[in-house]
PDBML (XML) file of the C-alpha atoms, coordinates in Angstrom:
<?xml version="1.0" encoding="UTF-8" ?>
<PDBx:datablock datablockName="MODEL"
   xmlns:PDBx="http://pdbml.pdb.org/schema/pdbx-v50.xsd"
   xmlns:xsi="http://www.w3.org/2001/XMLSchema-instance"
   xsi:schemaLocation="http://pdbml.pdb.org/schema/pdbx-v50.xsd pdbx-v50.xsd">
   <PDBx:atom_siteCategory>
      <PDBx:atom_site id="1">
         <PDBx:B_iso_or_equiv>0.00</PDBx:B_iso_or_equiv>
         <PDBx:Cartn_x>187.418</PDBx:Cartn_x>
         <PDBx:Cartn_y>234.984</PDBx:Cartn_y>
         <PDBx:Cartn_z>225.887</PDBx:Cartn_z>
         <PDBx:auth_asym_id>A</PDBx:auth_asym_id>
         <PDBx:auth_atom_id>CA</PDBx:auth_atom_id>
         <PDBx:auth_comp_id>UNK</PDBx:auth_comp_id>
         <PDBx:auth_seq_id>1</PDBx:auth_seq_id>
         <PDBx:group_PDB>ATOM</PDBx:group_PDB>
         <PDBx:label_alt_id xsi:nil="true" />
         <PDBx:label_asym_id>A</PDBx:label_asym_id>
         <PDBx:label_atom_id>CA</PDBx:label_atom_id>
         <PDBx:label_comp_id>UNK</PDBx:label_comp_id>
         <PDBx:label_entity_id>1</PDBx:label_entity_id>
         <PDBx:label_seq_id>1</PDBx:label_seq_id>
         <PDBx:occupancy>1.00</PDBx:occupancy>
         <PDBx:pdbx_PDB_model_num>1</PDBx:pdbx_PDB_model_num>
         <PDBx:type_symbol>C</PDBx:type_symbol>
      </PDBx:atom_site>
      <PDBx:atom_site id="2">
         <PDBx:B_iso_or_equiv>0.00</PDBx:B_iso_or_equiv>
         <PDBx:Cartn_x>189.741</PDBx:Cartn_x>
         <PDBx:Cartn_y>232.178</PDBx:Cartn_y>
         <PDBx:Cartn_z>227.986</PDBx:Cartn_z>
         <PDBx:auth_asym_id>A</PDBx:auth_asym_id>
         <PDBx:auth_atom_id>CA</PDBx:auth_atom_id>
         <PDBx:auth_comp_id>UNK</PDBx:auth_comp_id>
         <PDBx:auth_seq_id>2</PDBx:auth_seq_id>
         <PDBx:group_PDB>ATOM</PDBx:group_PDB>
         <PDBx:label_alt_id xsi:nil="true" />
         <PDBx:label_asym_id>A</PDBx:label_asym_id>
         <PDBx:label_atom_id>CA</PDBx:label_atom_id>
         <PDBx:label_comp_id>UNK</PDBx:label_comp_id>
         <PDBx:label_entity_id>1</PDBx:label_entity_id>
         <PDBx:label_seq_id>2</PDBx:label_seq_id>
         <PDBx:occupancy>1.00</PDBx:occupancy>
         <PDBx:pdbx_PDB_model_num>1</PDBx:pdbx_PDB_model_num>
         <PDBx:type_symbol>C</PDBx:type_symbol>
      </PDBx:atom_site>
      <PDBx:atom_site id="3">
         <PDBx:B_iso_or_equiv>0.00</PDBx:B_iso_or_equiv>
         <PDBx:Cartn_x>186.283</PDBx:Cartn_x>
         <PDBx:Cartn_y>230.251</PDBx:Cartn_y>
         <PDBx:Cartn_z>229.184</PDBx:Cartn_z>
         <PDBx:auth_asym_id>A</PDBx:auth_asym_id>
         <PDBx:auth_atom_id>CA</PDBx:auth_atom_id>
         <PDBx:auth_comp_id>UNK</PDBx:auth_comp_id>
         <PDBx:auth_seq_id>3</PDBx:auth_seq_id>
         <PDBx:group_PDB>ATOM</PDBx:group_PDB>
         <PDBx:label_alt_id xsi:nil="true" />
         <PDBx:label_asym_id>A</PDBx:label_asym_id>
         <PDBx:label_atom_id>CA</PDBx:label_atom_id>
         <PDBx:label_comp_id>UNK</PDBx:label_comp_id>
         <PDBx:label_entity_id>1</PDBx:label_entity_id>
         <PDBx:label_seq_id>3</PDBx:label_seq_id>
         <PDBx:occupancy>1.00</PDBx:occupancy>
         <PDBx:pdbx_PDB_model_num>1</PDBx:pdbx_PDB_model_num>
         <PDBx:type_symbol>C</PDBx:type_symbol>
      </PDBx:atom_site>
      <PDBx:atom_site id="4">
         <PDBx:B_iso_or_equiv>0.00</PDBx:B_iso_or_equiv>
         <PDBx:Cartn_x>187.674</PDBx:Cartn_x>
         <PDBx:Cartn_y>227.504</PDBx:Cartn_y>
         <PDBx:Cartn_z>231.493</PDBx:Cartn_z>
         <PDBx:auth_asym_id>A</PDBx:auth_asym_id>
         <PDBx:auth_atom_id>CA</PDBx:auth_atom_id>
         <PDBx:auth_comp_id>UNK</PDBx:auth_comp_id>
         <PDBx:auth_seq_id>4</PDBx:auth_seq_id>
         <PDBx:group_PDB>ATOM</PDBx:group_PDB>
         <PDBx:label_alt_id xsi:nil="true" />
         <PDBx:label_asym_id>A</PDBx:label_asym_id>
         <PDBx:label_atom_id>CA</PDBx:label_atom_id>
         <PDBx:label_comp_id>UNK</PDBx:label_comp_id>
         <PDBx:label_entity_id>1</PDBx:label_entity_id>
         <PDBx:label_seq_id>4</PDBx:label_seq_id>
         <PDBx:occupancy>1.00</PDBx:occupancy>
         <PDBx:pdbx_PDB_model_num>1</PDBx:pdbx_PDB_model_num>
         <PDBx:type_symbol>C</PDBx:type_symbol>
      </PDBx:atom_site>
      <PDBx:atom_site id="5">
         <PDBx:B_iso_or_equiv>0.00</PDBx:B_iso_or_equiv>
         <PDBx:Cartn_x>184.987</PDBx:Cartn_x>
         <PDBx:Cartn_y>224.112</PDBx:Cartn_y>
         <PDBx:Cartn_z>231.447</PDBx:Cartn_z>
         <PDBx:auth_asym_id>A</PDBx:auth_asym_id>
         <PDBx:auth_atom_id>CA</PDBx:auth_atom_id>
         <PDBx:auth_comp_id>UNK</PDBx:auth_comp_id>
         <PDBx:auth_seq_id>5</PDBx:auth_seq_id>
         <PDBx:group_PDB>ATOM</PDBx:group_PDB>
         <PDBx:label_alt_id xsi:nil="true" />
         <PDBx:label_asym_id>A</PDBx:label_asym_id>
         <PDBx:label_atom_id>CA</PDBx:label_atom_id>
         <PDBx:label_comp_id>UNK</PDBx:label_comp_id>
         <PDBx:label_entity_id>1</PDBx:label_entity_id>
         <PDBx:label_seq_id>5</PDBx:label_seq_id>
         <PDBx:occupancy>1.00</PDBx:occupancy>
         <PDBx:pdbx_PDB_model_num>1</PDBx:pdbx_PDB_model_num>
         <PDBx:type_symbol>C</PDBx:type_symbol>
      </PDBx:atom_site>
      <PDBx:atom_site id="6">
         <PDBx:B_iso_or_equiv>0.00</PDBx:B_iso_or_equiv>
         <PDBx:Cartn_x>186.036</PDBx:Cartn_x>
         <PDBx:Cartn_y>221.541</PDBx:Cartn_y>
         <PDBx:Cartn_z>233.833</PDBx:Cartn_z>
         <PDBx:auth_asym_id>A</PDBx:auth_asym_id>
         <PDBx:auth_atom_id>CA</PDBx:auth_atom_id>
         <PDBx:auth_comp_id>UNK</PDBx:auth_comp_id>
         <PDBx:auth_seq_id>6</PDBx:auth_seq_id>
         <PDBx:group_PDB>ATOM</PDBx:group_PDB>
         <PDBx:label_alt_id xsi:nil="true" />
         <PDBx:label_asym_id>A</PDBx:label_asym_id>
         <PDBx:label_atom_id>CA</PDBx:label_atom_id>
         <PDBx:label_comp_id>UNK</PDBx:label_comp_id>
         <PDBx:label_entity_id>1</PDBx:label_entity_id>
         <PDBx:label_seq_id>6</PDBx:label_seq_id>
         <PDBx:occupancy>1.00</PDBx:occupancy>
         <PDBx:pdbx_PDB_model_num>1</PDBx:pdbx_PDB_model_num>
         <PDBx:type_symbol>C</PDBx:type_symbol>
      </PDBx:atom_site>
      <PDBx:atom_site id="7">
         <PDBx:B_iso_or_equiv>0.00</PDBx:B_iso_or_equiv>
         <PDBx:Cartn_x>184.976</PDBx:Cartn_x>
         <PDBx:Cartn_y>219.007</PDBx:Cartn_y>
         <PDBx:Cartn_z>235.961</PDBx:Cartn_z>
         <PDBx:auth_asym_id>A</PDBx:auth_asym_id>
         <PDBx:auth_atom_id>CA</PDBx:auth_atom_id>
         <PDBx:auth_comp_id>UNK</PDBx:auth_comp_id>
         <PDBx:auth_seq_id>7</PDBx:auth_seq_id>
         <PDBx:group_PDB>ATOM</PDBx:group_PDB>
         <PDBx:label_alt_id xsi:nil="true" />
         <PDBx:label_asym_id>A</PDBx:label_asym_id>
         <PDBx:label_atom_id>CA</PDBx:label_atom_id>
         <PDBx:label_comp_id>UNK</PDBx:label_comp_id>
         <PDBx:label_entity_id>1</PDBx:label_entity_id>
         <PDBx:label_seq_id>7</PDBx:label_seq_id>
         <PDBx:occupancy>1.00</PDBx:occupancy>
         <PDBx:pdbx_PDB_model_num>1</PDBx:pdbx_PDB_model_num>
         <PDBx:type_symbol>C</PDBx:type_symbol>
      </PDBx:atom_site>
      <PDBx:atom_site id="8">
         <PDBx:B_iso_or_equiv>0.00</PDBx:B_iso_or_equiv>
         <PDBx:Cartn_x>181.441</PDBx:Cartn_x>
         <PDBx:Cartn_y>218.469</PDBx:Cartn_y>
         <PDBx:Cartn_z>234.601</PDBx:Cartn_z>
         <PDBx:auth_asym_id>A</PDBx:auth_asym_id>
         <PDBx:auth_atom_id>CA</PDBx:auth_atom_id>
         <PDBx:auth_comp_id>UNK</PDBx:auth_comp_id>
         <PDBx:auth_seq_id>8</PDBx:auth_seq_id>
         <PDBx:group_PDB>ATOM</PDBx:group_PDB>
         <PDBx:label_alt_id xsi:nil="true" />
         <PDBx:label_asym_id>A</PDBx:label_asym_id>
         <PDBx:label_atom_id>CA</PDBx:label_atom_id>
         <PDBx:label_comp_id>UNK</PDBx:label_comp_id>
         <PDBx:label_entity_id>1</PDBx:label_entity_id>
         <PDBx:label_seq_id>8</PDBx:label_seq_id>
         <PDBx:occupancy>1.00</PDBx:occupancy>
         <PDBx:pdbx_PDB_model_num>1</PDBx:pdbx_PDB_model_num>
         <PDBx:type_symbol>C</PDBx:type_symbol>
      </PDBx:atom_site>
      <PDBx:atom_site id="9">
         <PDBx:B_iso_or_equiv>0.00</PDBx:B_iso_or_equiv>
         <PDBx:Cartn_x>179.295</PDBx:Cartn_x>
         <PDBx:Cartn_y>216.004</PDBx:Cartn_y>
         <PDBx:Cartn_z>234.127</PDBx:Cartn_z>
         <PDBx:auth_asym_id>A</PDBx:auth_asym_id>
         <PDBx:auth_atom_id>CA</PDBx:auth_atom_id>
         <PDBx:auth_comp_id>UNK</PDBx:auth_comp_id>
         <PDBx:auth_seq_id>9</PDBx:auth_seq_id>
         <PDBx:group_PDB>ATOM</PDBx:group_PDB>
         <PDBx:label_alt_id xsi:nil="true" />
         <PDBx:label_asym_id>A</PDBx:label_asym_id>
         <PDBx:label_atom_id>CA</PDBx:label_atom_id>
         <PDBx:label_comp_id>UNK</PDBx:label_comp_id>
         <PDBx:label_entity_id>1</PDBx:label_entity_id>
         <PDBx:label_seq_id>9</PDBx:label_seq_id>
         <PDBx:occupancy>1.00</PDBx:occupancy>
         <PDBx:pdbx_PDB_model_num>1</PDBx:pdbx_PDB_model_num>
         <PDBx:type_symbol>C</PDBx:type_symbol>
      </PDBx:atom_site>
      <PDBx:atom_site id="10">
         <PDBx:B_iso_or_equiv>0.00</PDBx:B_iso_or_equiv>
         <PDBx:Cartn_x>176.399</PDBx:Cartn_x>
         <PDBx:Cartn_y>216.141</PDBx:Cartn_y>
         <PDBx:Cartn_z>231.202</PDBx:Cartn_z>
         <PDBx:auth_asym_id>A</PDBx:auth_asym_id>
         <PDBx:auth_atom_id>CA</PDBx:auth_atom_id>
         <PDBx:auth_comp_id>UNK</PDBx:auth_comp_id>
         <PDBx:auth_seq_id>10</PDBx:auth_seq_id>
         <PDBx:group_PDB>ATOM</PDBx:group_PDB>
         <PDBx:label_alt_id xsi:nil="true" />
         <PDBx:label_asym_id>A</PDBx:label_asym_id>
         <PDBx:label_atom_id>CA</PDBx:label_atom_id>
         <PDBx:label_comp_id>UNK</PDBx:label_comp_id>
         <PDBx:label_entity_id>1</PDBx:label_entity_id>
         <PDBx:label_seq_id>10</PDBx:label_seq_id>
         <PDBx:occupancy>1.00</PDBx:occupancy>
         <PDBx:pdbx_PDB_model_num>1</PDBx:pdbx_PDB_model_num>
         <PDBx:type_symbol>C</PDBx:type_symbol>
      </PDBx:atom_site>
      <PDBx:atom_site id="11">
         <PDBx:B_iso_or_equiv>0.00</PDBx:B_iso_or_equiv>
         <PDBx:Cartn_x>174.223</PDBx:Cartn_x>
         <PDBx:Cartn_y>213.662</PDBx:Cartn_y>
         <PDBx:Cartn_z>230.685</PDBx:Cartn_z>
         <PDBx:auth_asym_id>A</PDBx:auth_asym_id>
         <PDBx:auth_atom_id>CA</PDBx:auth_atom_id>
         <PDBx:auth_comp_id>UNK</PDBx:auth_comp_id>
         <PDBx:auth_seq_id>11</PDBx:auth_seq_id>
         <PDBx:group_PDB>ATOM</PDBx:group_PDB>
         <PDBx:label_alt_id xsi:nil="true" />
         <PDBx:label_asym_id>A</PDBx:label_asym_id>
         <PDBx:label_atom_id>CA</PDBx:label_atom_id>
         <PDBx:label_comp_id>UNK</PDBx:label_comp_id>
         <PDBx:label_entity_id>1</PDBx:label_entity_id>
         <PDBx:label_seq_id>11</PDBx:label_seq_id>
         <PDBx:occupancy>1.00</PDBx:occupancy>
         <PDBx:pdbx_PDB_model_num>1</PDBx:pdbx_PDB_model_num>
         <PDBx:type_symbol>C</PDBx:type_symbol>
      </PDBx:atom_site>
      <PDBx:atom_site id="12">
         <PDBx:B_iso_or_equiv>0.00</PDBx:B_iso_or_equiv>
         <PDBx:Cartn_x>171.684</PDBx:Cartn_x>
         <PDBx:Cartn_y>212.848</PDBx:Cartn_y>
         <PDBx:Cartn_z>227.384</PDBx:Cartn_z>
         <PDBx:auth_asym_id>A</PDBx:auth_asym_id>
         <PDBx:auth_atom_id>CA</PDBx:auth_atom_id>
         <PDBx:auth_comp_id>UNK</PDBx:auth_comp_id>
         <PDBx:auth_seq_id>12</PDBx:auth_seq_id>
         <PDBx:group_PDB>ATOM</PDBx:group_PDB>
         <PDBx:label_alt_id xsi:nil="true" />
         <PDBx:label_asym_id>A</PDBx:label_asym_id>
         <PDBx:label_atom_id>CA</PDBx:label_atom_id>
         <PDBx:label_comp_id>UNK</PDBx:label_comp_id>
         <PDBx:label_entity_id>1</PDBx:label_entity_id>
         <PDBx:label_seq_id>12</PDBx:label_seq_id>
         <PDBx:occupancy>1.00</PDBx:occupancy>
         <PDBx:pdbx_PDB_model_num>1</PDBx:pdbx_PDB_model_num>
         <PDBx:type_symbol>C</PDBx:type_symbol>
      </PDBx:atom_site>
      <PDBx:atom_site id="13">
         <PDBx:B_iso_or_equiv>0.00</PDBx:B_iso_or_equiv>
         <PDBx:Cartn_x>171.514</PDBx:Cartn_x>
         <PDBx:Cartn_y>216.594</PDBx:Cartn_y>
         <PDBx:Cartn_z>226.001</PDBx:Cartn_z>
         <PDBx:auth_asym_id>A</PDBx:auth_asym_id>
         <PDBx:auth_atom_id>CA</PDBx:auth_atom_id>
         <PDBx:auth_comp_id>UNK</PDBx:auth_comp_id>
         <PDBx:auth_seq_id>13</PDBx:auth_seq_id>
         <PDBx:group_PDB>ATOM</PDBx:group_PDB>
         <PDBx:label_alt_id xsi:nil="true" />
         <PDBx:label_asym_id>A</PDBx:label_asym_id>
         <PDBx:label_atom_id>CA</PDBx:label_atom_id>
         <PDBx:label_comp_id>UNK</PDBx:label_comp_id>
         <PDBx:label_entity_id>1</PDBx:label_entity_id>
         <PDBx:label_seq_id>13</PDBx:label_seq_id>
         <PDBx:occupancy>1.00</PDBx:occupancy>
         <PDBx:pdbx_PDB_model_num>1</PDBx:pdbx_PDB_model_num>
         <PDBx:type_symbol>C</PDBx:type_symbol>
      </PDBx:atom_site>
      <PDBx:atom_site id="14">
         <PDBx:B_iso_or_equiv>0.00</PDBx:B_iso_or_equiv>
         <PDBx:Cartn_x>168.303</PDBx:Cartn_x>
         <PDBx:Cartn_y>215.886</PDBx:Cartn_y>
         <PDBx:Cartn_z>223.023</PDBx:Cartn_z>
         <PDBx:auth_asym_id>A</PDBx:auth_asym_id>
         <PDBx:auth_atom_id>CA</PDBx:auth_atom_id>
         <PDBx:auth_comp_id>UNK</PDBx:auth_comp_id>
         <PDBx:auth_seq_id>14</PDBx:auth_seq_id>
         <PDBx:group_PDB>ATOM</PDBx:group_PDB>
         <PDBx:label_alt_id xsi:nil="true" />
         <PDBx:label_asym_id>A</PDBx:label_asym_id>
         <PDBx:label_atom_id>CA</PDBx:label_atom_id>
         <PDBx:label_comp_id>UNK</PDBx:label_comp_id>
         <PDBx:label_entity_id>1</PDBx:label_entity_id>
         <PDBx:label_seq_id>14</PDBx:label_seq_id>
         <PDBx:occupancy>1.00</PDBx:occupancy>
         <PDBx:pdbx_PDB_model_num>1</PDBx:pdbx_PDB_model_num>
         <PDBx:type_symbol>C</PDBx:type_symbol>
      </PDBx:atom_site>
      <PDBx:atom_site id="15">
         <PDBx:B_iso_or_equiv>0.00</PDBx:B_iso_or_equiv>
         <PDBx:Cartn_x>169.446</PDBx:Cartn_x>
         <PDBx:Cartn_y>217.720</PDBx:Cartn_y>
         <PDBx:Cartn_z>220.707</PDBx:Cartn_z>
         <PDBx:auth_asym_id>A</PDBx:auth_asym_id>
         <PDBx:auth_atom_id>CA</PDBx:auth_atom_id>
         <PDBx:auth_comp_id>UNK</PDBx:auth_comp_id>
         <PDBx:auth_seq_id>15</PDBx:auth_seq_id>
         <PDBx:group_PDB>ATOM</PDBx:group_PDB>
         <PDBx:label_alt_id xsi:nil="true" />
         <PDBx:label_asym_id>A</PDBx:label_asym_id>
         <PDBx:label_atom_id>CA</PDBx:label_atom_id>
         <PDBx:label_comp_id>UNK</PDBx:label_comp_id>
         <PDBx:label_entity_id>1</PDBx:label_entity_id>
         <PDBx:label_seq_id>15</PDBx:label_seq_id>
         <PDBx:occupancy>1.00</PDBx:occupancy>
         <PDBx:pdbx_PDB_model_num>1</PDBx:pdbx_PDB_model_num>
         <PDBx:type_symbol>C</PDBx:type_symbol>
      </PDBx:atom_site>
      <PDBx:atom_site id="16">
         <PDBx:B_iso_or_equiv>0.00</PDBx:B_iso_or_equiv>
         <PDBx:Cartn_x>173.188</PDBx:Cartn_x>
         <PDBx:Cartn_y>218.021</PDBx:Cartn_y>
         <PDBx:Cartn_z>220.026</PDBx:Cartn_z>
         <PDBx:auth_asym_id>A</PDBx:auth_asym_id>
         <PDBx:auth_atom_id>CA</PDBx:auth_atom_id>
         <PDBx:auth_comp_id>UNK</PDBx:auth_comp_id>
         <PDBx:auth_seq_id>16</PDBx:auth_seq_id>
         <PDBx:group_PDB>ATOM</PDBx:group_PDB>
         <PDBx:label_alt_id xsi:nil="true" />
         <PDBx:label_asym_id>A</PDBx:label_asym_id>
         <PDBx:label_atom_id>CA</PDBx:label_atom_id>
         <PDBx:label_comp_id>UNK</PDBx:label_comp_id>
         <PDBx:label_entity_id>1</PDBx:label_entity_id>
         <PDBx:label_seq_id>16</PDBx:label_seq_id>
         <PDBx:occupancy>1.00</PDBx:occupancy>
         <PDBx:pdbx_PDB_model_num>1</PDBx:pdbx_PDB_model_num>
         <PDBx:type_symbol>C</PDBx:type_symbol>
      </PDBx:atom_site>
      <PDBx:atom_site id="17">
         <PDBx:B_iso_or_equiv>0.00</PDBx:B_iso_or_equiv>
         <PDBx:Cartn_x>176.351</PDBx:Cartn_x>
         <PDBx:Cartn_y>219.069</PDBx:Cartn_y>
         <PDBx:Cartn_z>221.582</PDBx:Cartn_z>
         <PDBx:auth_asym_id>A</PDBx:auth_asym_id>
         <PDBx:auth_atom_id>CA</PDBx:auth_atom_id>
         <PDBx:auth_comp_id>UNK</PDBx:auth_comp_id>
         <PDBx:auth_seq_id>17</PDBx:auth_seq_id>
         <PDBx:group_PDB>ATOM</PDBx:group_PDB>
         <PDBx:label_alt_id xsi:nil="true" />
         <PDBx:label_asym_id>A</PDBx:label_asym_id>
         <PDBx:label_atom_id>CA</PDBx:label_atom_id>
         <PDBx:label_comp_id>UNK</PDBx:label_comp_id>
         <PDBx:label_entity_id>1</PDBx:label_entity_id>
         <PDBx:label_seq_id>17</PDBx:label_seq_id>
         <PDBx:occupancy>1.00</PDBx:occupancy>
         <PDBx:pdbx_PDB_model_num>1</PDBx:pdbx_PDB_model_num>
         <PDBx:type_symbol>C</PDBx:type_symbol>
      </PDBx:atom_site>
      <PDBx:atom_site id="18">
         <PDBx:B_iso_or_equiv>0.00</PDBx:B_iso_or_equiv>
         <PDBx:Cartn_x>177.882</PDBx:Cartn_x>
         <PDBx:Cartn_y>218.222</PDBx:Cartn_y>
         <PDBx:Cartn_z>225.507</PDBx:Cartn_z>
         <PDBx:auth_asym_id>A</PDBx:auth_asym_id>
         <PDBx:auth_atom_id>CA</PDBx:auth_atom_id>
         <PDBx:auth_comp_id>UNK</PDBx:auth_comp_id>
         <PDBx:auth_seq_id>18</PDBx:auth_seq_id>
         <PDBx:group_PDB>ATOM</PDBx:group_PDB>
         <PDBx:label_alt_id xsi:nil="true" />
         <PDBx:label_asym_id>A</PDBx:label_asym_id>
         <PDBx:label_atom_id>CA</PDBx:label_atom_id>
         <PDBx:label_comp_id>UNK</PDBx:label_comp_id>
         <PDBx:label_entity_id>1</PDBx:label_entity_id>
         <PDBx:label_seq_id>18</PDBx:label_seq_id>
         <PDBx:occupancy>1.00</PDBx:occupancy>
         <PDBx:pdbx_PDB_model_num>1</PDBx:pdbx_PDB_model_num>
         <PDBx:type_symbol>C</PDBx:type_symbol>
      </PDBx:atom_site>
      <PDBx:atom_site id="19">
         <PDBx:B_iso_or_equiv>0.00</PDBx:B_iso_or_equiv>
         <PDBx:Cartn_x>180.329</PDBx:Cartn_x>
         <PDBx:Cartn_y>220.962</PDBx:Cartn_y>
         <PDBx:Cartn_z>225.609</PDBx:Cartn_z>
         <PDBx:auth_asym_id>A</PDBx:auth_asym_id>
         <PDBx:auth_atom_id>CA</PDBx:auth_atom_id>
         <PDBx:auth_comp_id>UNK</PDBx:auth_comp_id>
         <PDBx:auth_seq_id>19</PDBx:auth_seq_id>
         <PDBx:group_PDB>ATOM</PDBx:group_PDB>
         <PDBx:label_alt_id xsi:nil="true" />
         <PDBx:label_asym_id>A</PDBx:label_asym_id>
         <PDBx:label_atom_id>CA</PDBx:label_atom_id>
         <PDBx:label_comp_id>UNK</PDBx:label_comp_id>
         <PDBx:label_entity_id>1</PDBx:label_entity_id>
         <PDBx:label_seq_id>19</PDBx:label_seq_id>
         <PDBx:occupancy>1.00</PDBx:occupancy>
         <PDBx:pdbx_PDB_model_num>1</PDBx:pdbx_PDB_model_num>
         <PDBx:type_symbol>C</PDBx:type_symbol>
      </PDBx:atom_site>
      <PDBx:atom_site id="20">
         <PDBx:B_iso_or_equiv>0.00</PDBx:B_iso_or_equiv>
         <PDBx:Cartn_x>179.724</PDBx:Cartn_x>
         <PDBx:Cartn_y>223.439</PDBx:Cartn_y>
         <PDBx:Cartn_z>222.633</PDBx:Cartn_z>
         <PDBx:auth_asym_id>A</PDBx:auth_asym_id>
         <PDBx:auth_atom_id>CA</PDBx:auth_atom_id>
         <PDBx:auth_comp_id>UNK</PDBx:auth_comp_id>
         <PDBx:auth_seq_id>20</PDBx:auth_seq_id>
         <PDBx:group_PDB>ATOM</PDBx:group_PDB>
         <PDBx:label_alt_id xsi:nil="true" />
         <PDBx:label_asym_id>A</PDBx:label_asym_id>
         <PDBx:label_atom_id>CA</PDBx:label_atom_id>
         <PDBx:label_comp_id>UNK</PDBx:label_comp_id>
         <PDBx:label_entity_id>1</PDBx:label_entity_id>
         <PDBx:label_seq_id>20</PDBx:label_seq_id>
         <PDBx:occupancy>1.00</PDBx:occupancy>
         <PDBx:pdbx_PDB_model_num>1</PDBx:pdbx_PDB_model_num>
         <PDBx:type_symbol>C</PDBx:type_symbol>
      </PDBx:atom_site>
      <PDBx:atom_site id="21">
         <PDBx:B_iso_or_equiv>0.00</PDBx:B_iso_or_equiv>
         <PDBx:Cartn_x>182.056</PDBx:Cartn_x>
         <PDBx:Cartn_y>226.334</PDBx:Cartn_y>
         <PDBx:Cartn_z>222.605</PDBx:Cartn_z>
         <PDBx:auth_asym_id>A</PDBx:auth_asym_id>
         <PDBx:auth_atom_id>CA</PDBx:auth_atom_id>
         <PDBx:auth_comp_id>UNK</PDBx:auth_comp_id>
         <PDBx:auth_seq_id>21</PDBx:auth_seq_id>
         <PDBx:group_PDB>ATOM</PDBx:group_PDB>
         <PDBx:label_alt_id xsi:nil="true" />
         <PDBx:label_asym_id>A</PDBx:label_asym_id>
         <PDBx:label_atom_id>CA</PDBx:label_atom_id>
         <PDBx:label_comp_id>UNK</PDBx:label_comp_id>
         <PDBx:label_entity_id>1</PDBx:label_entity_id>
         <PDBx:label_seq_id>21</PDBx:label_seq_id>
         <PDBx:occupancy>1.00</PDBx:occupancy>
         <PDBx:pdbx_PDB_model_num>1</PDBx:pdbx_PDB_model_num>
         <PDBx:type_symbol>C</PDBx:type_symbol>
      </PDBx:atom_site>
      <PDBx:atom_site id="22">
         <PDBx:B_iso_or_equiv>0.00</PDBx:B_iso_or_equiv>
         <PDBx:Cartn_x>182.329</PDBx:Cartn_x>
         <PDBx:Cartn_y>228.799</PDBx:Cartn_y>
         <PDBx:Cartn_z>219.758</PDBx:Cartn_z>
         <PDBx:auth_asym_id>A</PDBx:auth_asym_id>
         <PDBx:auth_atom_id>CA</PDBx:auth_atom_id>
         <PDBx:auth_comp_id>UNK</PDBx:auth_comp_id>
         <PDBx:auth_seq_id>22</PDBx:auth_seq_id>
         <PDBx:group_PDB>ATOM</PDBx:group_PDB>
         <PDBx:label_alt_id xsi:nil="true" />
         <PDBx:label_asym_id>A</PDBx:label_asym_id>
         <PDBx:label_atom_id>CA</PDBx:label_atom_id>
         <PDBx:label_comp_id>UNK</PDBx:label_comp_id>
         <PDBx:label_entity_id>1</PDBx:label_entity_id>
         <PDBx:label_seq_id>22</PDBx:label_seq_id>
         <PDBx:occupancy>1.00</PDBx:occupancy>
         <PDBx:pdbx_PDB_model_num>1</PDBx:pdbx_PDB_model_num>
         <PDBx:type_symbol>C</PDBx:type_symbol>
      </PDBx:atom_site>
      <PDBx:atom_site id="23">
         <PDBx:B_iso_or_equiv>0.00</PDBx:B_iso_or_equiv>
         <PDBx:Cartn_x>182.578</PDBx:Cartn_x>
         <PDBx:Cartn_y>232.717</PDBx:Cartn_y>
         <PDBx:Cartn_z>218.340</PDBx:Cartn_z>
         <PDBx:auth_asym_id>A</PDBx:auth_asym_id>
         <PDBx:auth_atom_id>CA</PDBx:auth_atom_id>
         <PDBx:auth_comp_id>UNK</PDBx:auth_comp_id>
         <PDBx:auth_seq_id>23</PDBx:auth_seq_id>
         <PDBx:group_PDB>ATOM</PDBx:group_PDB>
         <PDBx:label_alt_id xsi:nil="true" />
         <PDBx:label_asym_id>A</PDBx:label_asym_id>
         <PDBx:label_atom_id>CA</PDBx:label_atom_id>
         <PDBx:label_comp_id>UNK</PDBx:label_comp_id>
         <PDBx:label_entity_id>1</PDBx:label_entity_id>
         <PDBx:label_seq_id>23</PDBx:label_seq_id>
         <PDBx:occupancy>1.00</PDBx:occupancy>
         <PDBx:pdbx_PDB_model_num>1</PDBx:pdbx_PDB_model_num>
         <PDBx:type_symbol>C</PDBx:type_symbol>
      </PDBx:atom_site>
      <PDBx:atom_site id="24">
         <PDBx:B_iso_or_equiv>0.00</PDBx:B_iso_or_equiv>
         <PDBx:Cartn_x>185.220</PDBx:Cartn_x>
         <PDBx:Cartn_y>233.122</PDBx:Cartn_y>
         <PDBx:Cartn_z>220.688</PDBx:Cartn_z>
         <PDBx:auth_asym_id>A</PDBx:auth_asym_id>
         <PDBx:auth_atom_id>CA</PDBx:auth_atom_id>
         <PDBx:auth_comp_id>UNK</PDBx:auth_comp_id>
         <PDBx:auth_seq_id>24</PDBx:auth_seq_id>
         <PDBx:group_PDB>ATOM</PDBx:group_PDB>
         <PDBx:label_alt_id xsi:nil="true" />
         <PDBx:label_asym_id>A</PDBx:label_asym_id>
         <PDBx:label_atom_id>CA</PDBx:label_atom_id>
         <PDBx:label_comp_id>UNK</PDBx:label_comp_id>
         <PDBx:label_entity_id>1</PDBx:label_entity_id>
         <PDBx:label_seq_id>24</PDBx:label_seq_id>
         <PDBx:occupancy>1.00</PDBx:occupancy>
         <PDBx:pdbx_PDB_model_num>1</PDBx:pdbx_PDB_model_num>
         <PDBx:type_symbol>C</PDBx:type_symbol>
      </PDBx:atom_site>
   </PDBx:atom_siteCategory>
</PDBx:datablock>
C-alpha cells in the first residue's frame, strides 16, 4: 500500500519487467 519507486536506474533485467508493481 502507497509504494513510492523513484529515482532508479535498472539495467537488462533477463527475464521480464523493470518496475513491476502489483496485488496492491
Amino acid at each position: 500500500v502507497e509504494a513510492l519507486a523513484e529515482g532508479n536506474k535498472i539495467y537488462r533485467p533477463a527475464q521480464q519487467h523493470g518496475i513491476y508493481f502489483g496485488e496492491g
